[in-house]
Each structure stands twice: as C-alpha cells, then as structure tokens.
N, C-alpha and C. Protein backbone atom coordinates (compact mmCIF):
# COMPACT_ATOMS: atom_id res chain seq x y z
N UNK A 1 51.94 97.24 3.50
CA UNK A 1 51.61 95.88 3.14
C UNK A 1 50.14 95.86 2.69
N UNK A 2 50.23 95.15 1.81
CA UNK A 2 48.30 95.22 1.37
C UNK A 2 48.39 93.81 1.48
N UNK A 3 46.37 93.29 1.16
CA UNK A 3 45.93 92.15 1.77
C UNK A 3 46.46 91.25 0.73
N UNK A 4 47.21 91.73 -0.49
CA UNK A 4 47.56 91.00 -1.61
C UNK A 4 49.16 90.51 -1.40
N UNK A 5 49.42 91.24 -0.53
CA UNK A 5 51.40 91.12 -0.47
C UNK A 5 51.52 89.32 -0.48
N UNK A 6 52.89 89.27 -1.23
CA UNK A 6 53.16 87.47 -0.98
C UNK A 6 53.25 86.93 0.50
N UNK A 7 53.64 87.92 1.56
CA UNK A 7 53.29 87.39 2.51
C UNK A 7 52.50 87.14 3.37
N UNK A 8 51.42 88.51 3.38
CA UNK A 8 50.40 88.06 4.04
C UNK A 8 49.45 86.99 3.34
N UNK A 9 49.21 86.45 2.02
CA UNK A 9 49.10 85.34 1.48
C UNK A 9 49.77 84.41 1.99
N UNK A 10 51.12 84.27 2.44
CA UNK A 10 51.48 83.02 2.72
C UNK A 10 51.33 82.80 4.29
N UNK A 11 51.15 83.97 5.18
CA UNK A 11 50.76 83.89 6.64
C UNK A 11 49.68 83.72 6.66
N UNK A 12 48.75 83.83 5.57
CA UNK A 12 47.01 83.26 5.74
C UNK A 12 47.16 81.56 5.17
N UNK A 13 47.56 81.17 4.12
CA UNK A 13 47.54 79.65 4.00
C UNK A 13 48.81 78.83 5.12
N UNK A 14 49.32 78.97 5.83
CA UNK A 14 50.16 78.42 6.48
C UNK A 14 49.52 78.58 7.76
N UNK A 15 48.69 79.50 7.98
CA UNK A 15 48.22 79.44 9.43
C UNK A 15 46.95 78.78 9.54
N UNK A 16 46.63 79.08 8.08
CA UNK A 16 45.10 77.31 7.83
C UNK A 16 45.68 76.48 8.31
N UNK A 17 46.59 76.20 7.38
CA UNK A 17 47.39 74.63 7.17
C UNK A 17 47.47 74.44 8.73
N UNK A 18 48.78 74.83 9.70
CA UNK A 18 48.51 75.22 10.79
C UNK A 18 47.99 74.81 11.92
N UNK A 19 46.20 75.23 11.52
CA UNK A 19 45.04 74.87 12.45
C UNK A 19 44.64 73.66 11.91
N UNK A 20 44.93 73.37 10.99
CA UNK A 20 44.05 71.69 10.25
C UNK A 20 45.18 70.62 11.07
N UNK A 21 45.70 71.00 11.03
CA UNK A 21 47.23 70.31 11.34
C UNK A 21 47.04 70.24 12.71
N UNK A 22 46.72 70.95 13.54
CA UNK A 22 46.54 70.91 14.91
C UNK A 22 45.53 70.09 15.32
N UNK A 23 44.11 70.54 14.61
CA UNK A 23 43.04 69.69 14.77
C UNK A 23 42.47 68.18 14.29
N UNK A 24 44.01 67.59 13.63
CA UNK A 24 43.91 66.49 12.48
C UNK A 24 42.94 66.65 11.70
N UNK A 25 41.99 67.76 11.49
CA UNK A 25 41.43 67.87 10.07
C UNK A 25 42.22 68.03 8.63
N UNK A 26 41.25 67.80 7.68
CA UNK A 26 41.91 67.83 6.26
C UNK A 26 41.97 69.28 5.68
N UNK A 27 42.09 70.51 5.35
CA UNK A 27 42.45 71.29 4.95
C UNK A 27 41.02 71.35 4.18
N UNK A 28 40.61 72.93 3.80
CA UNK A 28 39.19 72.80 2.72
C UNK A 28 39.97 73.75 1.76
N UNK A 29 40.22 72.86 0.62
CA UNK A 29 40.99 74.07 -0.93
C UNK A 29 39.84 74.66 -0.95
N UNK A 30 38.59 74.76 -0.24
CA UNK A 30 37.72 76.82 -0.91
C UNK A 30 38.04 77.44 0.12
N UNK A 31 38.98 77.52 1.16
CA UNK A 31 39.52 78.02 2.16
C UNK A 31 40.85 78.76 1.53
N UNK A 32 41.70 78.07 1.20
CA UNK A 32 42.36 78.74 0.78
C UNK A 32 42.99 79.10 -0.87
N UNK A 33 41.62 78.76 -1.54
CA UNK A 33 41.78 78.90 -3.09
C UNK A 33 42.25 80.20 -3.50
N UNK A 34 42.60 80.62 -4.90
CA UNK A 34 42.47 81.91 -5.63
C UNK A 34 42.08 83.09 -5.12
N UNK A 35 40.43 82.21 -5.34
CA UNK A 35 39.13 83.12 -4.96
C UNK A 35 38.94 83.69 -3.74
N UNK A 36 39.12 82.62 -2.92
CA UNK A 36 39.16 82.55 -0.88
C UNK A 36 39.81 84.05 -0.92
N UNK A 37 41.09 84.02 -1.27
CA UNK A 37 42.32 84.86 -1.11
C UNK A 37 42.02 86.18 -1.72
N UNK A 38 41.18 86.43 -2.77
CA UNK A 38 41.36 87.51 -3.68
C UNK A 38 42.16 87.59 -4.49
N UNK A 39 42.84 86.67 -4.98
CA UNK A 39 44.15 86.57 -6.08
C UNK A 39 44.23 86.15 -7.11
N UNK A 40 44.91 86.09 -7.98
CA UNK A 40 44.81 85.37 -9.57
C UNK A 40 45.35 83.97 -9.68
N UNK A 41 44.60 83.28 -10.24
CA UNK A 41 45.13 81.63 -10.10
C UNK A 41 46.64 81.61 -10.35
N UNK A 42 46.99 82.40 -11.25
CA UNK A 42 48.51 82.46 -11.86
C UNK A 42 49.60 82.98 -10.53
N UNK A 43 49.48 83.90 -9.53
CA UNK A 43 50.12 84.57 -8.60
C UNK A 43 50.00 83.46 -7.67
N UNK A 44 48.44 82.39 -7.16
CA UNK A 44 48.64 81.54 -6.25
C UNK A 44 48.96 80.59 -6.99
N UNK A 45 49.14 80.20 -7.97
CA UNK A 45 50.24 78.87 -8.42
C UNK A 45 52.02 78.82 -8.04
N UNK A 46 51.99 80.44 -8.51
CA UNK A 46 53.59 80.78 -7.95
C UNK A 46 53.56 80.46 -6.56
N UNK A 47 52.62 81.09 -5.71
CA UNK A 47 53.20 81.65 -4.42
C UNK A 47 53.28 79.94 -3.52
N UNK A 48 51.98 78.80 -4.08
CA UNK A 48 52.03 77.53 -3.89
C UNK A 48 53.63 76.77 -4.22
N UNK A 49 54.03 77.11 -4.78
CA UNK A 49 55.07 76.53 -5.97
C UNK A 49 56.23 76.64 -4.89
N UNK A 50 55.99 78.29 -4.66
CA UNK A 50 57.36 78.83 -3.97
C UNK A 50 57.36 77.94 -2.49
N UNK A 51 55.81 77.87 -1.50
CA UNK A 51 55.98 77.33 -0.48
C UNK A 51 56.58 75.94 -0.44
N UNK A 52 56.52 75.22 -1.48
CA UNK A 52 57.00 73.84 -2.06
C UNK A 52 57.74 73.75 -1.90
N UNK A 53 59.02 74.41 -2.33
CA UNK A 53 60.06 74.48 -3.13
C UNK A 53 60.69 74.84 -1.67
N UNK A 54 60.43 75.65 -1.13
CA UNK A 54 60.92 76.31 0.49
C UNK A 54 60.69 74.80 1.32
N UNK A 55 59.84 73.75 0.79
CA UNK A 55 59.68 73.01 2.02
C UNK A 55 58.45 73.30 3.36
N UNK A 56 57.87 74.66 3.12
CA UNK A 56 56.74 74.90 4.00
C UNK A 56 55.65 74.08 4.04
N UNK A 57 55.11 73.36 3.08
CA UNK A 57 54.21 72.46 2.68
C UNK A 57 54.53 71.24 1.54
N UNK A 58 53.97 70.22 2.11
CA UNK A 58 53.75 69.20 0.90
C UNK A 58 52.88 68.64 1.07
N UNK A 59 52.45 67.36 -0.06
CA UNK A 59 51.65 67.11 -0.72
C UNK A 59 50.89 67.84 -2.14
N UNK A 60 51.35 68.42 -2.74
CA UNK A 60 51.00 68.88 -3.67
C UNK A 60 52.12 68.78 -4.92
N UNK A 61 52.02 68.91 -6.30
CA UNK A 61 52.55 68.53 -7.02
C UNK A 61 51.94 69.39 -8.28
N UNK A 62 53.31 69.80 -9.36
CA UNK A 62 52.90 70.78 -10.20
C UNK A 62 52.74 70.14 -12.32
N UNK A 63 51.86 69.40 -12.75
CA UNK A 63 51.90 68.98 -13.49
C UNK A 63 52.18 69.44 -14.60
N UNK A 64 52.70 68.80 -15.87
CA UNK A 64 53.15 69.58 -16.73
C UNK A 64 51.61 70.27 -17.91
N UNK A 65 51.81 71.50 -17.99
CA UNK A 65 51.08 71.98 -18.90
C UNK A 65 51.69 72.33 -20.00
N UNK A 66 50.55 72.66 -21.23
CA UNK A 66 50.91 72.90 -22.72
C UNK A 66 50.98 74.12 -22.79
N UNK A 67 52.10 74.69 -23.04
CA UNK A 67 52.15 76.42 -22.99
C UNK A 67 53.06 76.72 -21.87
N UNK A 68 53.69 75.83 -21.33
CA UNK A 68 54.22 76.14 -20.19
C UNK A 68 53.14 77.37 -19.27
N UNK A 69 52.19 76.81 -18.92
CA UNK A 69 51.25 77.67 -17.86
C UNK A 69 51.14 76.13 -17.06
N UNK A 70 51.39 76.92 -15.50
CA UNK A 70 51.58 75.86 -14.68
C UNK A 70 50.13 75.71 -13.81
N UNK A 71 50.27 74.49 -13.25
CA UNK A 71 48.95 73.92 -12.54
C UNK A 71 49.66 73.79 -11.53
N UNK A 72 48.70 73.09 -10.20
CA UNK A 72 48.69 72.95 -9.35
C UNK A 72 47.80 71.20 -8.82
N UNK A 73 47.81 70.45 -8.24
CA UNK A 73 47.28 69.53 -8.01
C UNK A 73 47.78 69.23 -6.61
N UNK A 74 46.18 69.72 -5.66
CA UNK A 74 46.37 69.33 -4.19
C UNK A 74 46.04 67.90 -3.92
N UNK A 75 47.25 67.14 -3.30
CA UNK A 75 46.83 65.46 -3.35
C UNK A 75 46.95 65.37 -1.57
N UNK A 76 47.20 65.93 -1.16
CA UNK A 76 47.38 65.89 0.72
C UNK A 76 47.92 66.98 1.44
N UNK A 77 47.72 68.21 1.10
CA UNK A 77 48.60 69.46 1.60
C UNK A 77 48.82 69.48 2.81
N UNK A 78 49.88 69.53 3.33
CA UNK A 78 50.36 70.01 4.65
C UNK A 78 50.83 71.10 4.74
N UNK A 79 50.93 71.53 6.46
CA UNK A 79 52.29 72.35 6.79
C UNK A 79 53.30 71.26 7.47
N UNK A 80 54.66 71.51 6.83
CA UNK A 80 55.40 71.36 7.52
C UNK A 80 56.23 71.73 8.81
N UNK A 81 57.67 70.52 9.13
CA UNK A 81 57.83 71.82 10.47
C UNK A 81 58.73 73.15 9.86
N UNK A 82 59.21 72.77 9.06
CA UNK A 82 59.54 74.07 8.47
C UNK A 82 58.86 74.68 8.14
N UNK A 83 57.49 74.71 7.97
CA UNK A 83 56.44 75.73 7.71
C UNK A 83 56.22 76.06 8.84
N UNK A 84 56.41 75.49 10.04
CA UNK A 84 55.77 75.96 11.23
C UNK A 84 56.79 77.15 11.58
N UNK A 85 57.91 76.66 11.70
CA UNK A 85 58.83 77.16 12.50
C UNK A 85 59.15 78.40 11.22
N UNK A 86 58.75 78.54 9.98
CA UNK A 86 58.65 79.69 9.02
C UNK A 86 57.74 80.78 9.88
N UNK A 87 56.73 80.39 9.49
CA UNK A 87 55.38 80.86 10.38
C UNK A 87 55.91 81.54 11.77
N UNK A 88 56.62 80.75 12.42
CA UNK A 88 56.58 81.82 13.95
C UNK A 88 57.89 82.55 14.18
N UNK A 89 58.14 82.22 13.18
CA UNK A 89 59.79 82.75 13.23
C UNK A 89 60.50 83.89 12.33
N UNK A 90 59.66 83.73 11.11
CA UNK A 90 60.19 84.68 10.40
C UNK A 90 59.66 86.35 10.49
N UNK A 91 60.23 87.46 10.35
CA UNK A 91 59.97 88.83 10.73
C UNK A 91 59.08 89.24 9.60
N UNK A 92 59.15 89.07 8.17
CA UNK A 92 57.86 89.47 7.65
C UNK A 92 56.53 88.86 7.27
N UNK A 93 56.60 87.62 8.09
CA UNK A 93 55.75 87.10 8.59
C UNK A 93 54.85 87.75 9.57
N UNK A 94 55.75 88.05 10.33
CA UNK A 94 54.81 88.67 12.21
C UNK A 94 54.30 89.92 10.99
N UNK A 95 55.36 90.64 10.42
CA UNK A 95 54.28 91.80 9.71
C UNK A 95 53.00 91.59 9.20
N UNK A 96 53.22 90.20 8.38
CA UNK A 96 51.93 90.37 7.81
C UNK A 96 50.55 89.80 8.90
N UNK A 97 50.93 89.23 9.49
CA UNK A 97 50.19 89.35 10.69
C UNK A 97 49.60 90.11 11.48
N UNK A 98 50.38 91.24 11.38
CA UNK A 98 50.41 92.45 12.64
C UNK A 98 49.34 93.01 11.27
N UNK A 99 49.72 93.04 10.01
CA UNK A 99 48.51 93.85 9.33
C UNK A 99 47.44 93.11 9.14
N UNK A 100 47.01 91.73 9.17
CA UNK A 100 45.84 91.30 8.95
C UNK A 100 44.93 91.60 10.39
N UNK A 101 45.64 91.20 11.52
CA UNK A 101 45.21 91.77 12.71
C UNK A 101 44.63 93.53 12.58
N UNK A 102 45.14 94.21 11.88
CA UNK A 102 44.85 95.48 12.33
C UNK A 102 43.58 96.16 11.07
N UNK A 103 43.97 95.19 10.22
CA UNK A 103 42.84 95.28 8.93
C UNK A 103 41.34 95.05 9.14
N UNK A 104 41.62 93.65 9.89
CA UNK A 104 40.57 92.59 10.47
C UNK A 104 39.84 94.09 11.50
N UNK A 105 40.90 94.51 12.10
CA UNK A 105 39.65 95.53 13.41
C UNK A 105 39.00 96.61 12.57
N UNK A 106 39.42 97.31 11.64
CA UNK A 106 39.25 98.47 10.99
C UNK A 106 38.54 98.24 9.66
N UNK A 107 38.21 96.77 9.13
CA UNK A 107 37.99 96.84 8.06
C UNK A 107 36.72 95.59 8.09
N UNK A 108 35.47 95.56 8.25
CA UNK A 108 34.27 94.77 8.46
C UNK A 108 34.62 93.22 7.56
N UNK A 109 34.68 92.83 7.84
CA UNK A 109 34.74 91.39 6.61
C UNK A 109 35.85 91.41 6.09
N UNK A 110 37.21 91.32 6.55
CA UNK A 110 38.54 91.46 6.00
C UNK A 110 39.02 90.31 6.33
C-alpha cells in the first residue's frame, strides 16, 4: 500500500471528517485538499465523487464543467453514518490504517 493508495486517502479524509464531527467543528479544506494529501486535483475529485456516491459524506456537490473536467464544490462536508460505520468496519480500511500507523513511526513527517 503506498501513501497514495485510494484507500489510505479515503481513511485519512474520513477520519478528519470523523474528528470534526466529534468535536462539532467545521472541517478545514487545507486539511484535507489535493495538496494536504499529495495528490492530483483530478484523482481527489474522483476519489471525493466516489465517497459521495457511496454515501460516506455529504454536503458537497459536483458542478458542471466545459470539457467535461469535473469540479468539486465543498458547501458543508460531512461524514456520514455510513461513513462511520465504512471507516470502522471495512478490512481495507484497517489496512490502510495499519500502514499509515507504521509509516507515521518509520517515516519523520508522514
């Protein structure tokens, strides 16, 4: 698994979401932007799109672009409980977990 896999991307924005959600704070998009992540706006539009579409999160909405190149527009992002219960439940989830955990010890600023 590398720090780029779709899932450990989606076990890092769902476990934001997550903690904002716990703490009734609002979510910070430079937390979990593109950039935050290391990823290409185009791969986190999909991987946003996909959590949508799964029901893991809402508030967000995908406007139409010229060229068919898609956007993104965060208007209230959540996790849902299906994001939650994604999050603690699913098996390549705990993986990508088990590797950010083990990255995080071995790897200074990961």
């Amino acid at each position: 698994m590398a720090k780029d896999d779709y899932f450990v991307i989606v076990y890092r924005i769902l476990k934001y979401l997550y903690a904002c959600f716990k703490a009734g704070e609002k979510p910070d998009f430079s937390l979990f932007s593109p950039d935050a992540l290391g990823i290409n706006n185009g791969y986190w539009v999909n991987i946003i799109e996909s959590m949508s579409n799964e029901g893991y999160i809402s508030g967000v909405v995908f406007p139409s672009a010229v060229g068919g190149i898609k956007s993104v527009k965060i208007l209230d992002i959540k996790i849902t409980e299906k994001g939650i219960i994604f999050l603690e439940d699913n098996s390549k989830i705990k993986k990508a977990a088990e590797f950010l955990k083990y990255a995080s010890e071995i790897i200074p600023g990961f």
